[in-house]
N, C-alpha and C. Protein backbone atom coordinates (compact mmCIF):
# COMPACT_ATOMS: atom_id res chain seq x y z
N UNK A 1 -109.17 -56.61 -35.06
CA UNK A 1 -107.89 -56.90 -34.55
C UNK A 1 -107.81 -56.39 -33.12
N UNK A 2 -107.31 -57.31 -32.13
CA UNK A 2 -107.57 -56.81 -31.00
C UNK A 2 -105.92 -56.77 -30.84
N UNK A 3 -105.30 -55.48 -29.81
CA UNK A 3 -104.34 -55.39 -29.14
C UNK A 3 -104.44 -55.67 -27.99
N UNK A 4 -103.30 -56.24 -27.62
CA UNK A 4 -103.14 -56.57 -25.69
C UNK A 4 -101.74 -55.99 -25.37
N UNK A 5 -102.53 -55.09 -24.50
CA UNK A 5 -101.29 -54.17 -24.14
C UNK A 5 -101.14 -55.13 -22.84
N UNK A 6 -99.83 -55.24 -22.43
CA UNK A 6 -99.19 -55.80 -21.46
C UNK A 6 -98.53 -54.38 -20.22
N UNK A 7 -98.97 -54.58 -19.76
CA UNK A 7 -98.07 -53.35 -18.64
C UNK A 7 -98.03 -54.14 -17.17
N UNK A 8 -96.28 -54.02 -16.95
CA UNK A 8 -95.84 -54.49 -15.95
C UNK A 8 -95.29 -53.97 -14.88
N UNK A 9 -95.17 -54.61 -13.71
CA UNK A 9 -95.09 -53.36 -12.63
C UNK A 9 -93.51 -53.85 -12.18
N UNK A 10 -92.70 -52.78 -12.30
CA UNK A 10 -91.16 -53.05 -12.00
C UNK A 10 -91.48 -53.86 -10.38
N UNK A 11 -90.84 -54.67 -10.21
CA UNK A 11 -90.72 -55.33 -9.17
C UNK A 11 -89.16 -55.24 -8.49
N UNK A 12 -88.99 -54.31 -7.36
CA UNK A 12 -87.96 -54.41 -6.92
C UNK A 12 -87.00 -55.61 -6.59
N UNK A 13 -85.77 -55.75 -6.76
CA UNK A 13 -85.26 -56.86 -6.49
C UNK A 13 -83.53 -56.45 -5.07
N UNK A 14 -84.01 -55.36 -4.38
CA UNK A 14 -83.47 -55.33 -3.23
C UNK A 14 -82.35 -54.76 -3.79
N UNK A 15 -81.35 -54.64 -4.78
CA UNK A 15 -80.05 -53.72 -5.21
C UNK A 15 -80.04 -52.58 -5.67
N UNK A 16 -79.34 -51.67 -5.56
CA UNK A 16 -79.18 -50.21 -6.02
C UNK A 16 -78.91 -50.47 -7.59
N UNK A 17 -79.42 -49.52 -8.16
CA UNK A 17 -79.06 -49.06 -9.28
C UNK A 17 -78.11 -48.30 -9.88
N UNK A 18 -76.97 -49.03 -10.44
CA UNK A 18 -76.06 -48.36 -10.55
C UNK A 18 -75.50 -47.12 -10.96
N UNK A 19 -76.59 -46.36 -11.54
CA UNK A 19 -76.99 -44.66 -11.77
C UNK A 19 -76.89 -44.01 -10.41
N UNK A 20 -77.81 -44.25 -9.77
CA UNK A 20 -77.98 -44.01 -8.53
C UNK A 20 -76.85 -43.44 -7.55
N UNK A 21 -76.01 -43.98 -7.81
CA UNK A 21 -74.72 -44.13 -6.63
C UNK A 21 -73.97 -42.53 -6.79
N UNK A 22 -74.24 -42.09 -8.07
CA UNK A 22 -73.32 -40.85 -8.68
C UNK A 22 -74.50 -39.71 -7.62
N UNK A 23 -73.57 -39.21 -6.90
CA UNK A 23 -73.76 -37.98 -6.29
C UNK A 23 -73.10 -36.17 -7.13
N UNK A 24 -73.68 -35.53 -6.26
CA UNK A 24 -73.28 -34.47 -6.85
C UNK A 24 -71.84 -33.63 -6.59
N UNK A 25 -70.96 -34.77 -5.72
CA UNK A 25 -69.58 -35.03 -5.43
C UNK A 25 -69.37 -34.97 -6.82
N UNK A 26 -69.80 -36.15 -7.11
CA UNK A 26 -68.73 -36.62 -8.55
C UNK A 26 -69.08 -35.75 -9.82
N UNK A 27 -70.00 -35.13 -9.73
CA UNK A 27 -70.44 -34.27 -10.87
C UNK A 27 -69.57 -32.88 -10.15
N UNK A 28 -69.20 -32.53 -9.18
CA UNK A 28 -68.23 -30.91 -9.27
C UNK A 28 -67.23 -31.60 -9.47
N UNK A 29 -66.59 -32.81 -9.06
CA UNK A 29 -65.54 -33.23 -9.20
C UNK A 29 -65.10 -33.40 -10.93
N UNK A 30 -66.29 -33.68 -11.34
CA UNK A 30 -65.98 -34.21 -12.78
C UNK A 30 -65.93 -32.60 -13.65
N UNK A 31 -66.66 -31.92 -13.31
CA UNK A 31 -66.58 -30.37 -13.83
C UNK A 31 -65.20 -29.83 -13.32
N UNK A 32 -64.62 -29.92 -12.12
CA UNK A 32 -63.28 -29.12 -11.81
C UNK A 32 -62.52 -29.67 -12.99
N UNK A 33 -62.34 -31.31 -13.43
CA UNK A 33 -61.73 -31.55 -14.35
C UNK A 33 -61.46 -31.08 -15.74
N UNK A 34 -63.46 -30.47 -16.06
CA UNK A 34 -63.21 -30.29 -17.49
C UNK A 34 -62.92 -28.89 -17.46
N UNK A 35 -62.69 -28.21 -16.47
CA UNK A 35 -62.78 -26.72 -16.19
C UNK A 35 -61.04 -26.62 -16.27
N UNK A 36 -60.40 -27.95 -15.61
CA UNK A 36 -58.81 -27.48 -15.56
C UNK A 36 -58.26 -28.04 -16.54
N UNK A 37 -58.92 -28.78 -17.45
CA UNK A 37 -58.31 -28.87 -18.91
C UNK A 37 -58.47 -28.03 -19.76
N UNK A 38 -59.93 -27.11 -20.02
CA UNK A 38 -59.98 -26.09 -20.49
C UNK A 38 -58.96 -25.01 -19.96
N UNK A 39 -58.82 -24.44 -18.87
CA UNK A 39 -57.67 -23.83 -18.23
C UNK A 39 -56.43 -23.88 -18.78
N UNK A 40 -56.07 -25.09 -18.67
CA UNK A 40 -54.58 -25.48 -18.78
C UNK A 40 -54.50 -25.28 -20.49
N UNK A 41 -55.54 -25.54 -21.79
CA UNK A 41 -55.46 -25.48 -22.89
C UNK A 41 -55.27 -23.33 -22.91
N UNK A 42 -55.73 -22.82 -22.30
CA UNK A 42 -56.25 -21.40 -22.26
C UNK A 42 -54.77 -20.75 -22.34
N UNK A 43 -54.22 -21.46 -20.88
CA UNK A 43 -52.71 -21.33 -20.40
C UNK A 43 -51.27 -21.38 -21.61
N UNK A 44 -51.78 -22.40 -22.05
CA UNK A 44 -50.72 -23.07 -23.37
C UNK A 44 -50.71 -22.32 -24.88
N UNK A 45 -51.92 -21.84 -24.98
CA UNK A 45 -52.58 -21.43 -26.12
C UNK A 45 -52.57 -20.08 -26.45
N UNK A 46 -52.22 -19.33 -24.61
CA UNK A 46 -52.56 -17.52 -25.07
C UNK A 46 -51.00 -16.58 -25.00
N UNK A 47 -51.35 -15.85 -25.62
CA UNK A 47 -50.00 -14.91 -25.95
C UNK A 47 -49.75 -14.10 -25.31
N UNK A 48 -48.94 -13.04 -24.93
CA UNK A 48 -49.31 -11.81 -24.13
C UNK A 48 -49.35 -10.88 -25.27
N UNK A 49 -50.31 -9.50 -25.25
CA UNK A 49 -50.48 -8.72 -26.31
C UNK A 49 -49.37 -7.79 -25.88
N UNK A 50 -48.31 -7.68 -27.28
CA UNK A 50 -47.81 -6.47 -27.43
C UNK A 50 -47.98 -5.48 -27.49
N UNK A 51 -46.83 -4.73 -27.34
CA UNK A 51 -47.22 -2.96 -27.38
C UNK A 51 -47.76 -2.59 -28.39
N UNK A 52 -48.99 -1.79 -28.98
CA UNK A 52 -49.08 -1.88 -29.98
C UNK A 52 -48.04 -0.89 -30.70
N UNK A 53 -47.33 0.85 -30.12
CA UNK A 53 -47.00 0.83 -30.20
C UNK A 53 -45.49 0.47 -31.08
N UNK A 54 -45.06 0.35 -32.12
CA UNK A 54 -43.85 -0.20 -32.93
C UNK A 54 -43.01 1.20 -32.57
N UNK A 55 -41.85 0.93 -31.74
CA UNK A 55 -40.80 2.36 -31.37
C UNK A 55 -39.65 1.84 -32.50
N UNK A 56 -38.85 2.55 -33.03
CA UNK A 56 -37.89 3.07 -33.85
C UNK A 56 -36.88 3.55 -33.44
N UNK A 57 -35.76 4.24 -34.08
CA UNK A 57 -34.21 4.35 -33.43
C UNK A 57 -34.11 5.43 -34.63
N UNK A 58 -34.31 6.34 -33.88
CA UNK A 58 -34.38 8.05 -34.51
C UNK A 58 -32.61 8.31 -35.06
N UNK A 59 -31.67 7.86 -34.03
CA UNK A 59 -30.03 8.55 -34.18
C UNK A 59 -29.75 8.38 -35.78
N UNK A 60 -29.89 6.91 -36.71
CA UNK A 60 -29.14 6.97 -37.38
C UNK A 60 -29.65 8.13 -38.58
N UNK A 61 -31.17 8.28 -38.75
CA UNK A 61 -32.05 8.96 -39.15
C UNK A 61 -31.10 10.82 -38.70
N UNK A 62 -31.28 10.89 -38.07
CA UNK A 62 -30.94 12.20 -37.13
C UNK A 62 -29.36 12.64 -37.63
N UNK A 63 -28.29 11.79 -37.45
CA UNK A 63 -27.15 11.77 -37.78
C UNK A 63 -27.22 12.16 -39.38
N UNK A 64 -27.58 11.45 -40.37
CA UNK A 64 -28.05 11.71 -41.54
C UNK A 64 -28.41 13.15 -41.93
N UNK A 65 -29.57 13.26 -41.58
CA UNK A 65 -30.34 14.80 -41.74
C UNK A 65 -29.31 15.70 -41.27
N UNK A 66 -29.01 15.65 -40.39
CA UNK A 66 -27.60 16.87 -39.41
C UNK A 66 -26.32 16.83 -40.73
N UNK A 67 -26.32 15.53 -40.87
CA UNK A 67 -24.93 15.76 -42.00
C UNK A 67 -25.24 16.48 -43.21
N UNK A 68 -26.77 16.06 -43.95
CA UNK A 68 -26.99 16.64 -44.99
C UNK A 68 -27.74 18.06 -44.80
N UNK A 69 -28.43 18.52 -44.00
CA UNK A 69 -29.17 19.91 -44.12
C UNK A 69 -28.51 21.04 -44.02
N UNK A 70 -28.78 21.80 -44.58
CA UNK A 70 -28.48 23.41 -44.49
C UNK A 70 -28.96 24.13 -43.42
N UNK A 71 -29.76 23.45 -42.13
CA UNK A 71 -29.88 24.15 -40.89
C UNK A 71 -29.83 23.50 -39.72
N UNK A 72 -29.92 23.65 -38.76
CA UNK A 72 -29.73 22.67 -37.33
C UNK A 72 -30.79 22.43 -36.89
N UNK A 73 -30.37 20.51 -37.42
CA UNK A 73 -31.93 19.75 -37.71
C UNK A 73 -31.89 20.01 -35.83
N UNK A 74 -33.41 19.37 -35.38
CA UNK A 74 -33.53 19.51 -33.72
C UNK A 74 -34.23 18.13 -33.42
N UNK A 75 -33.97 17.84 -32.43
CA UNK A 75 -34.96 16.53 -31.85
C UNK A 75 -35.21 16.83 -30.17
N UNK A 76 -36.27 16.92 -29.48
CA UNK A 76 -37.17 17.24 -28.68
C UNK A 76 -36.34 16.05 -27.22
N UNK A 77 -35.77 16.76 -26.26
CA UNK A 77 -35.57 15.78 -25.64
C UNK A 77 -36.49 15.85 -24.10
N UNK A 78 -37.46 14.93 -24.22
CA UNK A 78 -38.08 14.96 -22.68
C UNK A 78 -38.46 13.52 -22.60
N UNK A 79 -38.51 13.06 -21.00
CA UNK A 79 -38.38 12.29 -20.77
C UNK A 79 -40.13 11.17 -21.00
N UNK A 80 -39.98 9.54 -21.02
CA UNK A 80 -41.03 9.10 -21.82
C UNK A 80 -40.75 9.40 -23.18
N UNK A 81 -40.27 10.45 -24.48
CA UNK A 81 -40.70 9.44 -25.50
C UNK A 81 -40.48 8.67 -26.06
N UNK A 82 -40.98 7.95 -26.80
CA UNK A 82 -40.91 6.50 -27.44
C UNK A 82 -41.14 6.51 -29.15
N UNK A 83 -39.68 6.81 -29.85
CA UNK A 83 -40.19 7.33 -31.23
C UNK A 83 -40.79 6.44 -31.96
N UNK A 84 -41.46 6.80 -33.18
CA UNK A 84 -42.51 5.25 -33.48
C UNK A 84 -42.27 5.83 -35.43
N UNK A 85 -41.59 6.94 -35.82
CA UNK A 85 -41.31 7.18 -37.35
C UNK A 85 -40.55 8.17 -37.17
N UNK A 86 -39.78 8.12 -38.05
CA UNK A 86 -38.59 8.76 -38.57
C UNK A 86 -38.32 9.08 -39.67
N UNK A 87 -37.75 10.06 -40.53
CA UNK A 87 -37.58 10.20 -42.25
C UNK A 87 -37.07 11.05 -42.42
N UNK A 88 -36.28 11.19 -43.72
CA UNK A 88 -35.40 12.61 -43.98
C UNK A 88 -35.38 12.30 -45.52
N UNK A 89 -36.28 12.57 -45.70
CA UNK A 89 -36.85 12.82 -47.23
C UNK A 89 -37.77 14.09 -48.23
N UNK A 90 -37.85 14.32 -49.10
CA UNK A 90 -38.50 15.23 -49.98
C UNK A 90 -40.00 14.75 -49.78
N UNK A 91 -40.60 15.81 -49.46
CA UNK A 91 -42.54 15.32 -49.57
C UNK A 91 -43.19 16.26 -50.62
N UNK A 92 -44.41 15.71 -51.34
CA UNK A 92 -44.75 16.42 -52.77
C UNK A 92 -45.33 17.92 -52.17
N UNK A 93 -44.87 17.82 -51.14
CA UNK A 93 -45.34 19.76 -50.53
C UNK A 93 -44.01 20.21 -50.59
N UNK A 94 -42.40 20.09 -50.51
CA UNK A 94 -41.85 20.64 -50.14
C UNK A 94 -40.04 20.86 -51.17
N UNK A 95 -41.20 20.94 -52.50
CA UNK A 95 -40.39 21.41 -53.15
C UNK A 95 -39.16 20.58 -53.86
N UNK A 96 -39.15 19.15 -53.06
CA UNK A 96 -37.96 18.51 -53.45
C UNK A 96 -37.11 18.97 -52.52
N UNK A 97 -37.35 19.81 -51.36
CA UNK A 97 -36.20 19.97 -50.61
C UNK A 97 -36.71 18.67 -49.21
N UNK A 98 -35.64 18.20 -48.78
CA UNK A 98 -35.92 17.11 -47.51
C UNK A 98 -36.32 17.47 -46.56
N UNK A 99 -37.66 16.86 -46.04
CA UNK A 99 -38.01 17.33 -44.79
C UNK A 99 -37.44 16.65 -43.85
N UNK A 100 -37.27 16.85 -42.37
CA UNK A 100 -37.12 16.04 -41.11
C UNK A 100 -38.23 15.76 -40.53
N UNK A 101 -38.74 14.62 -40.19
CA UNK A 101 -39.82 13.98 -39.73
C UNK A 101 -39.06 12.95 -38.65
N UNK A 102 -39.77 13.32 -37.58
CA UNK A 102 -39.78 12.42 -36.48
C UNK A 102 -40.57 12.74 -35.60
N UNK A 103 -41.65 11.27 -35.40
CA UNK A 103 -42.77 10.94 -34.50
C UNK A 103 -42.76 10.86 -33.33
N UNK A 104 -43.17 11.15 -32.28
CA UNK A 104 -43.51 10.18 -30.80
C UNK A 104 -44.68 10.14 -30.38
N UNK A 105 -44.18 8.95 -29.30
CA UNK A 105 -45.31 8.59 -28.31
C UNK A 105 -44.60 9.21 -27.25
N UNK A 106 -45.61 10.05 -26.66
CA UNK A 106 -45.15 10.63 -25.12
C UNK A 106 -45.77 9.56 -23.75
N UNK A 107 -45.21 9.98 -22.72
CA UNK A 107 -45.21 9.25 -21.47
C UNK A 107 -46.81 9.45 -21.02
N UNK A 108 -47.38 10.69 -21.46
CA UNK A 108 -48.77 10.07 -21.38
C UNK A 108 -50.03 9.84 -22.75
N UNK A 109 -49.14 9.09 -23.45
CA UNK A 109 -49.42 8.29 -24.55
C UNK A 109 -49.95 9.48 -25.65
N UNK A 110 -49.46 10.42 -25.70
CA UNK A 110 -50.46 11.34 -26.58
C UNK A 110 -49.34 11.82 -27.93
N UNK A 111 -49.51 12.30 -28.86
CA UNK A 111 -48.66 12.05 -30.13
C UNK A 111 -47.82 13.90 -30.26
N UNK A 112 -46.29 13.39 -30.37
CA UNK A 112 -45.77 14.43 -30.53
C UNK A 112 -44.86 14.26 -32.14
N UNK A 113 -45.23 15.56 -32.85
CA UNK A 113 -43.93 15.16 -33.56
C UNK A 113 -43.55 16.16 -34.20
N UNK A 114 -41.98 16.68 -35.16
CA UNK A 114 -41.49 17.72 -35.11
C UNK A 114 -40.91 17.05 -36.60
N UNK A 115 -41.24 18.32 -37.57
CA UNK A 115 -41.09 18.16 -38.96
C UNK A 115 -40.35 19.39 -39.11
N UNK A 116 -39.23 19.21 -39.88
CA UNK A 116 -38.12 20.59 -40.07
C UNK A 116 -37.76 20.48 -41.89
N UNK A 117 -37.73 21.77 -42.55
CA UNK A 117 -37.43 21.94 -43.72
C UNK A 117 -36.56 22.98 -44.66
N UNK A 118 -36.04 23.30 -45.36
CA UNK A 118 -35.73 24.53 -45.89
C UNK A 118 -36.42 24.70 -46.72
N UNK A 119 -37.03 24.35 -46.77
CA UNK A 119 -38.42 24.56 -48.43
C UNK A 119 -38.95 25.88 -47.88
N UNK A 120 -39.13 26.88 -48.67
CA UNK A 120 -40.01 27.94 -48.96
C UNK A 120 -41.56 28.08 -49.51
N UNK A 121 -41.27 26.34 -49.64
CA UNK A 121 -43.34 26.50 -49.99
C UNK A 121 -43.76 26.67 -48.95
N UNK A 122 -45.26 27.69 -49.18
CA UNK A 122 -46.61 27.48 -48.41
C UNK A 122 -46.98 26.25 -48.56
N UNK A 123 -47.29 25.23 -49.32
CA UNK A 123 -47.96 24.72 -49.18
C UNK A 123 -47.48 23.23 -48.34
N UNK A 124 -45.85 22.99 -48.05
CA UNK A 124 -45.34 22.59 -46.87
C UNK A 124 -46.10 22.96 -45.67
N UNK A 125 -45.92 23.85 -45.22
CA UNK A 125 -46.33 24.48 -43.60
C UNK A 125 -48.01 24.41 -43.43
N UNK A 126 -48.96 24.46 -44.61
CA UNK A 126 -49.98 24.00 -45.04
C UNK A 126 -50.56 23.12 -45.00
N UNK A 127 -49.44 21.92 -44.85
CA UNK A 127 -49.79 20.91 -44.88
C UNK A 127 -49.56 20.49 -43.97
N UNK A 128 -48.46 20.69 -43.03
CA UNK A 128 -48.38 20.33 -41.78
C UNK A 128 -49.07 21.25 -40.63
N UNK A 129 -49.88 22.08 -40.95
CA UNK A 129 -50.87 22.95 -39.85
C UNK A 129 -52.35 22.31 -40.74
N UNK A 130 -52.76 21.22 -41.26
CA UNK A 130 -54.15 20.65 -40.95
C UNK A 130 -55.05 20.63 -40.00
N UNK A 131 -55.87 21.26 -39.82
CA UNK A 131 -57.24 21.22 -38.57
C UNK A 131 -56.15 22.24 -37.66
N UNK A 132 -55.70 23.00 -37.67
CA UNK A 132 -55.33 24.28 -36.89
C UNK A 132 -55.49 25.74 -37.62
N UNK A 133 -55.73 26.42 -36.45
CA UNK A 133 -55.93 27.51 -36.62
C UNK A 133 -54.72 28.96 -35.96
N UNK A 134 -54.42 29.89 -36.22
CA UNK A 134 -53.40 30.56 -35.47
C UNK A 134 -54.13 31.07 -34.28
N UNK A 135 -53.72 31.04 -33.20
CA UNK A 135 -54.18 31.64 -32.18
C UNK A 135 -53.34 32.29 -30.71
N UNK A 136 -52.05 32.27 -31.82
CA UNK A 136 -51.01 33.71 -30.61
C UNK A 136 -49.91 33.45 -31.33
N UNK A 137 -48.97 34.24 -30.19
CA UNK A 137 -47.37 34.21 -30.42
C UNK A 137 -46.86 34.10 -29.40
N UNK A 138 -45.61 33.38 -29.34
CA UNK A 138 -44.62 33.44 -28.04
C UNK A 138 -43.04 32.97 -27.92
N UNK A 139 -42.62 33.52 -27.41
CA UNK A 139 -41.11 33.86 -27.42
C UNK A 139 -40.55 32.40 -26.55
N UNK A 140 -39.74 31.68 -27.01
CA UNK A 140 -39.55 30.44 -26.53
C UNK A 140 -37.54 30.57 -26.48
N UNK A 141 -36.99 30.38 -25.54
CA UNK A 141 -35.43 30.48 -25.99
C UNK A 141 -35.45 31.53 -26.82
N UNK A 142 -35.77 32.51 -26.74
CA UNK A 142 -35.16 33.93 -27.65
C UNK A 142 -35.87 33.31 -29.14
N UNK A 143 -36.69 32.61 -29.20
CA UNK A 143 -36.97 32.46 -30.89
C UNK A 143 -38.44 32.67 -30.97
N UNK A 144 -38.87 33.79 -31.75
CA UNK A 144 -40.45 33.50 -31.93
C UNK A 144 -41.26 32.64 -32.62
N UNK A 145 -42.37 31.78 -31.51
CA UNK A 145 -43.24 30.39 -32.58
C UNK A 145 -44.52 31.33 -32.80
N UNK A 146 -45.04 30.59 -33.36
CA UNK A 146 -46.59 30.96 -33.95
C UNK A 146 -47.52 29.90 -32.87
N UNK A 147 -48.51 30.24 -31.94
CA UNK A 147 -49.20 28.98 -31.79
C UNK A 147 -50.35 28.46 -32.41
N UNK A 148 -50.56 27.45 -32.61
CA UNK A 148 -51.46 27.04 -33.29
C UNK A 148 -52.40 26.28 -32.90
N UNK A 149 -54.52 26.41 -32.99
CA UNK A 149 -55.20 25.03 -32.12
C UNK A 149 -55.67 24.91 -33.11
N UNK A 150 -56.18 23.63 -32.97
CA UNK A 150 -57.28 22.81 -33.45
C UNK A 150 -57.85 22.09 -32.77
N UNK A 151 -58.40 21.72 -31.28
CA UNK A 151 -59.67 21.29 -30.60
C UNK A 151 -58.34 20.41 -30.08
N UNK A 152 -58.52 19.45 -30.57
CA UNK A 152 -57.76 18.34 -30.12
C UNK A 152 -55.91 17.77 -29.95
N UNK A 153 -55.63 18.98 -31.35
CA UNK A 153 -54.64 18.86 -31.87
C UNK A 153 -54.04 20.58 -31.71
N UNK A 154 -52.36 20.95 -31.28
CA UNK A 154 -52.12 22.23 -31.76
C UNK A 154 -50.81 21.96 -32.03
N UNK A 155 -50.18 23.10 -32.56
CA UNK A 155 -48.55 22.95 -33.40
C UNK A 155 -48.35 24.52 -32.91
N UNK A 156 -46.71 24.66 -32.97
CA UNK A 156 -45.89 25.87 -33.18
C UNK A 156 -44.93 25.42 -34.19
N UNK A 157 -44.72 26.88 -34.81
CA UNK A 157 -44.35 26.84 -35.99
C UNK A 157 -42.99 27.98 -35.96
N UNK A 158 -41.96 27.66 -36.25
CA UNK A 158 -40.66 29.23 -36.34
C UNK A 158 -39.97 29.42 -37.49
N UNK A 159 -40.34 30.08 -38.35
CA UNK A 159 -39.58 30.04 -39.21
C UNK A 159 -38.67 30.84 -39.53
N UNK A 160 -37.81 30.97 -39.69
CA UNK A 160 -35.98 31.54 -40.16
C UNK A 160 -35.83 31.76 -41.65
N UNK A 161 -34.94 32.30 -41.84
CA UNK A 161 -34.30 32.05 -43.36
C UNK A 161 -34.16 30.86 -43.76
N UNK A 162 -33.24 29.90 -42.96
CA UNK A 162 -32.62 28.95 -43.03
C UNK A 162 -33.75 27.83 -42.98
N UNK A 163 -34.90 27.50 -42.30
CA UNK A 163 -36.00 26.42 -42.13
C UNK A 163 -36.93 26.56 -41.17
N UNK A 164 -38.22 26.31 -41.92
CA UNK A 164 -39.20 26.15 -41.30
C UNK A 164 -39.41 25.16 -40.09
N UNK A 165 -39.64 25.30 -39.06
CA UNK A 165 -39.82 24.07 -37.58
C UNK A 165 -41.07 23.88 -37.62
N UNK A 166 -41.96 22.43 -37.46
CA UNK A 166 -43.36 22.58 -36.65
C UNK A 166 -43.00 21.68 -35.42
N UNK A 167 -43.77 21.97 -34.35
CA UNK A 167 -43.26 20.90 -33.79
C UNK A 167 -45.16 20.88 -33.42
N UNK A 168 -45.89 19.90 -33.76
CA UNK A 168 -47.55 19.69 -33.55
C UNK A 168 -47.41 18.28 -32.76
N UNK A 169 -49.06 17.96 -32.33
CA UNK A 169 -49.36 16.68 -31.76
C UNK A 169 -51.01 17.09 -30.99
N UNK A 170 -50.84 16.23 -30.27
CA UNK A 170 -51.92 16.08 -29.46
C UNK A 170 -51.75 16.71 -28.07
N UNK A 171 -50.53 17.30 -27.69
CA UNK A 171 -50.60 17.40 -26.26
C UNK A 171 -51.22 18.60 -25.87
N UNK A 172 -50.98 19.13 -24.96
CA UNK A 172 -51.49 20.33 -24.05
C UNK A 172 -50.91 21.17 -24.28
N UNK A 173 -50.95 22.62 -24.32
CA UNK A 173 -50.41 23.51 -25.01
C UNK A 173 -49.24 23.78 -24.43
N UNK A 174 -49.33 23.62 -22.88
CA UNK A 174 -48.36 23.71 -21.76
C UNK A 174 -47.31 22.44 -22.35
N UNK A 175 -47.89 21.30 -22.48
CA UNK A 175 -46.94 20.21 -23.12
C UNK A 175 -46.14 20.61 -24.14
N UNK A 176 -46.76 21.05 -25.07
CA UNK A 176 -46.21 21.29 -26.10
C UNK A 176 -45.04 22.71 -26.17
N UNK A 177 -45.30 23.25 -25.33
CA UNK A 177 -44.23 24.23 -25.27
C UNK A 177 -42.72 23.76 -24.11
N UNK A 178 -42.97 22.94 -23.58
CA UNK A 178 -42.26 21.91 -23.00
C UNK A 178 -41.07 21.59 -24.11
N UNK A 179 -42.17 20.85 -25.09
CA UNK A 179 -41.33 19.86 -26.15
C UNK A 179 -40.80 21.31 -27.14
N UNK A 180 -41.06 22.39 -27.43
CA UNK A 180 -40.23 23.35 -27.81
C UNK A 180 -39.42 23.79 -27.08
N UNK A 181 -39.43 23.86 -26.06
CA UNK A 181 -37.62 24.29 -25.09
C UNK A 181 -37.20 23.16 -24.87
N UNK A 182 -37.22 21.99 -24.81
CA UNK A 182 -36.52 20.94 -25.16
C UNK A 182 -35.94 20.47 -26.23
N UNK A 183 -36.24 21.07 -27.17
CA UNK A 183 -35.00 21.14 -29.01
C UNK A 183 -34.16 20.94 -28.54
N UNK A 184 -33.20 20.14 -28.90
CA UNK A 184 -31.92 19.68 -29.30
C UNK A 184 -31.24 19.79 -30.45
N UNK A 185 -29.76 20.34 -30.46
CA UNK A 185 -29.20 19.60 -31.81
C UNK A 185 -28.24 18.81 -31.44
N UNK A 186 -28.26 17.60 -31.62
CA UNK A 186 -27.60 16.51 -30.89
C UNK A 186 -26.17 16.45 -32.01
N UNK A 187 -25.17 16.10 -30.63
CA UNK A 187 -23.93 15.99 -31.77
C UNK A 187 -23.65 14.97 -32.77
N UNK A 188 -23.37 15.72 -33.90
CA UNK A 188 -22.90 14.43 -34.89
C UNK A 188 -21.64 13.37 -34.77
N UNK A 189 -22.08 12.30 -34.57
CA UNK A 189 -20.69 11.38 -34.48
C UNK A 189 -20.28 10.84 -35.69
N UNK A 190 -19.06 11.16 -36.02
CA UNK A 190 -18.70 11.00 -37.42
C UNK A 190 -17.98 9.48 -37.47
C-alpha cells in the first residue's frame, strides 16, 4: 500500500489575516475591561468588617444591682471604655449571693473588669484571682487593695464586711490602679 503524502506550500494571496490586526492595544484594553468588571463585582459584593467588639449598656444592669445589694455596687469611670458584659447574678462560687460583673474594653484595647459581692466564700475571690499571684499592698482613696500579678494579667482585691471588690484585666499595673480611683457609685434614678 503506498501513501502519497501531499504537502503544499501556502501561497500568499496579498491580504492580511484577520488575527493579525489584534495588537497588544486591544489585549490591555480588553484586560482593563475584565479587571473593571471584576472590580466593580468586588465593590458590590464586599462588606465593611465590624467591630468585633459587641459593647452593651451597663446602666440598666447597674441601676438594678445598686437597688438590690447590701453594699455600694461601683463602676470604673475612665475615659475609652466600651462595656462588652454585664450581670448581677449568683455564680456556683458565691454562695447564692449575686455577684456584680461588668466587662470592658479599654481605649487601648486591653480587658478591664470589676466583679463585686457579699459572699463570704473563698472560693468566690478564688475564682476570680486565676493565674495571679499576691504581690503587695496599697492604699487607694483611704481603702486598702491587695495587688495581684500574673505575667499578663493582674487584679486588686478590697474586701470589707459588707463585699468583696476585684477589679482585674489585662492592663498595666499603673492602669489598673487608675481604674481603682476611678470607682464610682453612680446615682440611682428611680
Amino acid at each position: 500500500m503506498k501513501h502519497y503524502w501531499v504537502v503544499t506550500t501556502p501561497v500568499p494571496t496579498g491580504k492580511r489575516n484577520a488575527r493579525m490586526r489584534h495588537t497588544v492595544r486591544d489585549m490591555v484594553l480588553s484586560l482593563a475591561v475584565v479587571l473593571g468588571v471584576i472590580g466593580l463585582i468586588m465593590l458590590l459584593t464586599s462588606t465593611p468588617n465590624p467591630d468585633p467588639v459587641r459593647e452593651v449598656d451597663p446602666i440598666s444592669t447597674f441601676t438594678l444591682a445598686s437597688a438590690q445589694a447590701s453594699f455600694p455596687v461601683v463602676i470604673p469611670e475612665l475615659d475609652g471604655l466600651r462595656a462588652t458584659s454585664v450581670r448581677w447574678e449568683p455564680t456556683q462560687y458565691s454562695q447564692s449571693e449575686p455577684v456584680w460583673h461588668v466587662g470592658f474594653v479599654t481605649a487601648s484595647e486591653e480587658y478591664l473588669q470589676v466583679a463585686q459581692s457579699a459572699t463570704t466564700d473563698e472560693k468566690f475571690l478564688s475564682n476570680e484571682l486565676l493565674g495571679v499571684t499576691a504581690s503587695g499592698e496599697e492604699t487607694i482613696s483611704g481603702q486598702s487593695w491587695l495587688i495581684f500579678d500574673g505575667g499578663n494579667s493582674r487584679a486588686m482585691v478590697n474586701v470589707t464586711p459588707k463585699a468583696t471588690t476585684v477589679v482585674s484585666g489585662t492592663l498595666e499595673l499603673v492602669e489598673l490602679k487608675e481604674a481603682v480611683e476611678s470607682l464610682k457609685t453612680l446615682p440611682v434614678v428611680e
